[in-house]
Every structure is written in structure tokens, then in C-alpha cells.
Protein backbone atom coordinates (compact mmCIF):
# COMPACT_ATOMS: atom_id res chain seq x y z
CA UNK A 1 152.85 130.54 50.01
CA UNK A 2 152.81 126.64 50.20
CA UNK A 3 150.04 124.51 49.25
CA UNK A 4 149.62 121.18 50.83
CA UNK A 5 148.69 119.00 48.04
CA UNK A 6 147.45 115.34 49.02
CA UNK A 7 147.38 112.67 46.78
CA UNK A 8 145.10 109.86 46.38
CA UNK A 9 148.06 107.84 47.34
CA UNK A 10 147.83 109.04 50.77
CA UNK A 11 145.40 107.34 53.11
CA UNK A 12 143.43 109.35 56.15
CA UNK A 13 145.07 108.99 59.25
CA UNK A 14 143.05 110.43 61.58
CA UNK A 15 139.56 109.96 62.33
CA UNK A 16 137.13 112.60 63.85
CA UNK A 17 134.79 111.50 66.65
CA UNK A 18 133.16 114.55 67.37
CA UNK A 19 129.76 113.30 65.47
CA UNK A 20 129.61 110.00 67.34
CA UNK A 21 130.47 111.75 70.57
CA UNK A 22 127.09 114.07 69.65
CA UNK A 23 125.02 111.35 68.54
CA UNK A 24 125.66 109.17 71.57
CA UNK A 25 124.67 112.00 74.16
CA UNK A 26 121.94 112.81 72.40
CA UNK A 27 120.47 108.91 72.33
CA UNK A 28 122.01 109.17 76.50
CA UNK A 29 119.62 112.10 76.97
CA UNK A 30 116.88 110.43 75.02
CA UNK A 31 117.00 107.17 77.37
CA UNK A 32 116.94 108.96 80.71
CA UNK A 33 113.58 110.58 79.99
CA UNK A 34 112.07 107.46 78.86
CA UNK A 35 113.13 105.61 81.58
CA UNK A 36 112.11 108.70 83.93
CA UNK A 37 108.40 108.55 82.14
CA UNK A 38 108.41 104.77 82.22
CA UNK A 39 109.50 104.38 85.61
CA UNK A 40 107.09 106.96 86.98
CA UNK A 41 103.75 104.81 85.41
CA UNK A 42 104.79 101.80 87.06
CA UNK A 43 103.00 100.77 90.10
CA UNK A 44 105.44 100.71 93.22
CA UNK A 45 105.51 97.56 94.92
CA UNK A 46 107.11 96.54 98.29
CA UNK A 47 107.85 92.67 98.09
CA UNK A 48 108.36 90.76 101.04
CA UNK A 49 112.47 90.19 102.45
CA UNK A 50 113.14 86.95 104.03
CA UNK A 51 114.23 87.82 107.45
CA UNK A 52 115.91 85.43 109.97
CA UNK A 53 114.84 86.80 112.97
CA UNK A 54 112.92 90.03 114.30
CA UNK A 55 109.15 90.30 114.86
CA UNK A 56 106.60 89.02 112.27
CA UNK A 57 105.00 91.14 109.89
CA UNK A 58 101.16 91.36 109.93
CA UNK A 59 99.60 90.57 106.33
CA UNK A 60 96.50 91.51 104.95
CA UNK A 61 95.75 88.83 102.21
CA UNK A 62 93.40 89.42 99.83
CA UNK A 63 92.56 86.41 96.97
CA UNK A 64 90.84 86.61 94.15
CA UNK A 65 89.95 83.18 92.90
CA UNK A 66 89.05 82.33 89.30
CA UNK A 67 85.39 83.31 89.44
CA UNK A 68 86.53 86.63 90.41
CA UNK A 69 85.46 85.65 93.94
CA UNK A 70 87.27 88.60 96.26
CA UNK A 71 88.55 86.39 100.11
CA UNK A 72 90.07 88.92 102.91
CA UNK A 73 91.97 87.23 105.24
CA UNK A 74 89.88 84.04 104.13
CA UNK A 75 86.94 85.63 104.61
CA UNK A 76 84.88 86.41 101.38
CA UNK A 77 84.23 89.97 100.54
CA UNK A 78 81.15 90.59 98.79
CA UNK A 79 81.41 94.10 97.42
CA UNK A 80 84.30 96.95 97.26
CA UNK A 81 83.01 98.67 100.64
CA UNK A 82 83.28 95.43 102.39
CA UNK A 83 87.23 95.08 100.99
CA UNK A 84 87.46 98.74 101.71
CA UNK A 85 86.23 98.97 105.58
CA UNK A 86 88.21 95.46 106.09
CA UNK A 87 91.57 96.97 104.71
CA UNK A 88 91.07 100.01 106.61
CA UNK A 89 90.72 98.52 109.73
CA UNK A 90 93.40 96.09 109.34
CA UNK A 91 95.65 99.25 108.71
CA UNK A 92 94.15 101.06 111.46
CA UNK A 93 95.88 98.39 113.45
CA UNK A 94 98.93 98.24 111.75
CA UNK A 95 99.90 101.38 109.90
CA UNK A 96 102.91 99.33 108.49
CA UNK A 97 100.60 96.90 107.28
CA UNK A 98 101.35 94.72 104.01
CA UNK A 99 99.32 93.08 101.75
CA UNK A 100 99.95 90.28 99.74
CA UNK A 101 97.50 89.66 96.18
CA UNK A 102 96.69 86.11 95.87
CA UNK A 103 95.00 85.67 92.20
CA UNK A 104 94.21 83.07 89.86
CA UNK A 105 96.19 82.47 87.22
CA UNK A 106 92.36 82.26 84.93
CA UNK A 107 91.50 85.75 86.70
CA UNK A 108 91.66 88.73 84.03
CA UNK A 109 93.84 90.98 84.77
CA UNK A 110 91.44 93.88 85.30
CA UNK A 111 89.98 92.15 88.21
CA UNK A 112 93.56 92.16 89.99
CA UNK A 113 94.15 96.04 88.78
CA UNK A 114 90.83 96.85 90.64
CA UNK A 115 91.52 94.79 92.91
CA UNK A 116 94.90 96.62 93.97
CA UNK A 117 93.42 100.04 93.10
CA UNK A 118 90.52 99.36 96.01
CA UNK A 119 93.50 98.80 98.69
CA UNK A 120 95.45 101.94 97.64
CA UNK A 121 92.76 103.50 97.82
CA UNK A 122 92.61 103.11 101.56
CA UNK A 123 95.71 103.69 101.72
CA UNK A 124 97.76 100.40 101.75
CA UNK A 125 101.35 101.33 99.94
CA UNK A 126 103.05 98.10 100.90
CA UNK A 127 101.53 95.79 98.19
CA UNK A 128 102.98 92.30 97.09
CA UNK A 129 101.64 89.54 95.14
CA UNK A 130 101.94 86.35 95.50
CA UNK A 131 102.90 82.86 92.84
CA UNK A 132 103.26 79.72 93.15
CA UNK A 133 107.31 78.70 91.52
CA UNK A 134 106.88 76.15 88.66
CA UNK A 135 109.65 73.55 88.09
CA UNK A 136 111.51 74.13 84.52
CA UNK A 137 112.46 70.78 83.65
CA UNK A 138 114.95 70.98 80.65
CA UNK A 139 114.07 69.62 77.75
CA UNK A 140 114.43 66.29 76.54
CA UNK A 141 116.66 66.26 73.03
């Protein structure tokens, strides 16, 4: 019978992975169904492709200025029913209808949510919004 005797000469050559293998599945696993619960809160949005040619896509605007002034089309909507009945005919006409949020940048943010919530409602899926680009001038050192 032979013991193997180490010494504290001897340094550990090999190194077991099997606990970071385990702990980095486990953090894997923990990821995907945050990102599955985030993902599925999110509200799905269907921006706008620049096309070259092909027909041209019929928009429903809808602006919200910062009063909290509601336009359709350019045309000012004075309650929710009057947003509702004019997005529901605009998608009786065009059940691949999209509609493209105009807001103010001093408009609170639950005005746009309600807002978007009134055209889903009617059932309007294709949703965009729209922004004006700013210019980022670097700065001067």
C-alpha cells in the first residue's frame, strides 16, 4: 500500500472548472428570463423603413403639442372619442395603417402613454414616433 505524500514544495497543477462552469449557467439561465420578462413589458413598435420605390404608405399622425393639445391629421381632436372614431376610420380604410406620434418635447410623458394607449385601443399596432435629430457639435477644449 503506497501513499502519495505531497509536499508543500509541490505547486497545484491543475485547476478545476467545474464551479465556474456551474456558476456561469446558472447567471446564463438567470439573464434569459429577465430579458424574456423585460422584453415582454415593452411596448412593440413598428418604425418606419426608408424605401426607394414601391407605393406610399398612408399615415395617421397624431400630435400632441405642449399644452397637451391632441391634432389628427392636423385637425384638433377635442376628446378621446373624437381620436378614437378618427383612428378607426382611418384604419377602416387602411387596415395596414401606421401612425406616427408627434409630441412635444415639454409634453409629460403620461399624455403620450395615453395618447398611444387610445390608438391601440382601436386597434392601430403599427405605431412610430416621431423627433426632430439635434446636431452634436463636439466640444470645444
Amino acid at each position: 500500500m503506497s501513499a502519495v505524500i505531497q509536499s508543500e514544495d509541490e505547486s497545484i497543477t491543475g485547476i478545476n472548472v467545474t464551479p465556474l462552469v456551474d456558476i456561469t449557467l446558472v447567471l446564463l439561465i438567470v439573464f434569459m428570463v429577465t430579458a424574456k420578462l423585460i422584453a415582454g413589458q415593452g411596448i412593440p413598435l413598428d418604425l418606419p423603413k426608408a424605401a426607394t420605390a414601391g407605393t406610399t404608405q398612408t399615415m395617421f399622425t397624431v400630435s400632441v403639442d405642449a399644452q397637451g393639445h391632441v391634432l389628427t391629421n392636423g385637425q384638433p381632436a377635442d376628446s378621446d372619442s373624437q381620436l378614437r372614431s378618427r383612428a378607426a376610420a382611418a384604419l377602416r380604410k387602411n387596415p395596414e395603417l401606421r401612425t406616427v406620434i408627434q409630441a412635444s418635447s415639454q409634453v409629460s410623458h403620461g399624455a403620450v402613454m395615453h395618447v398611444v394607449d387610445e390608438v391601440r385601443d382601436v386597434g392601430i399596432s403599427k405605431i412610430a414616433f416621431a423627433a426632430d435629430k439635434i446636431s452634436r457639435t463636439p466640444p470645444n477644449r
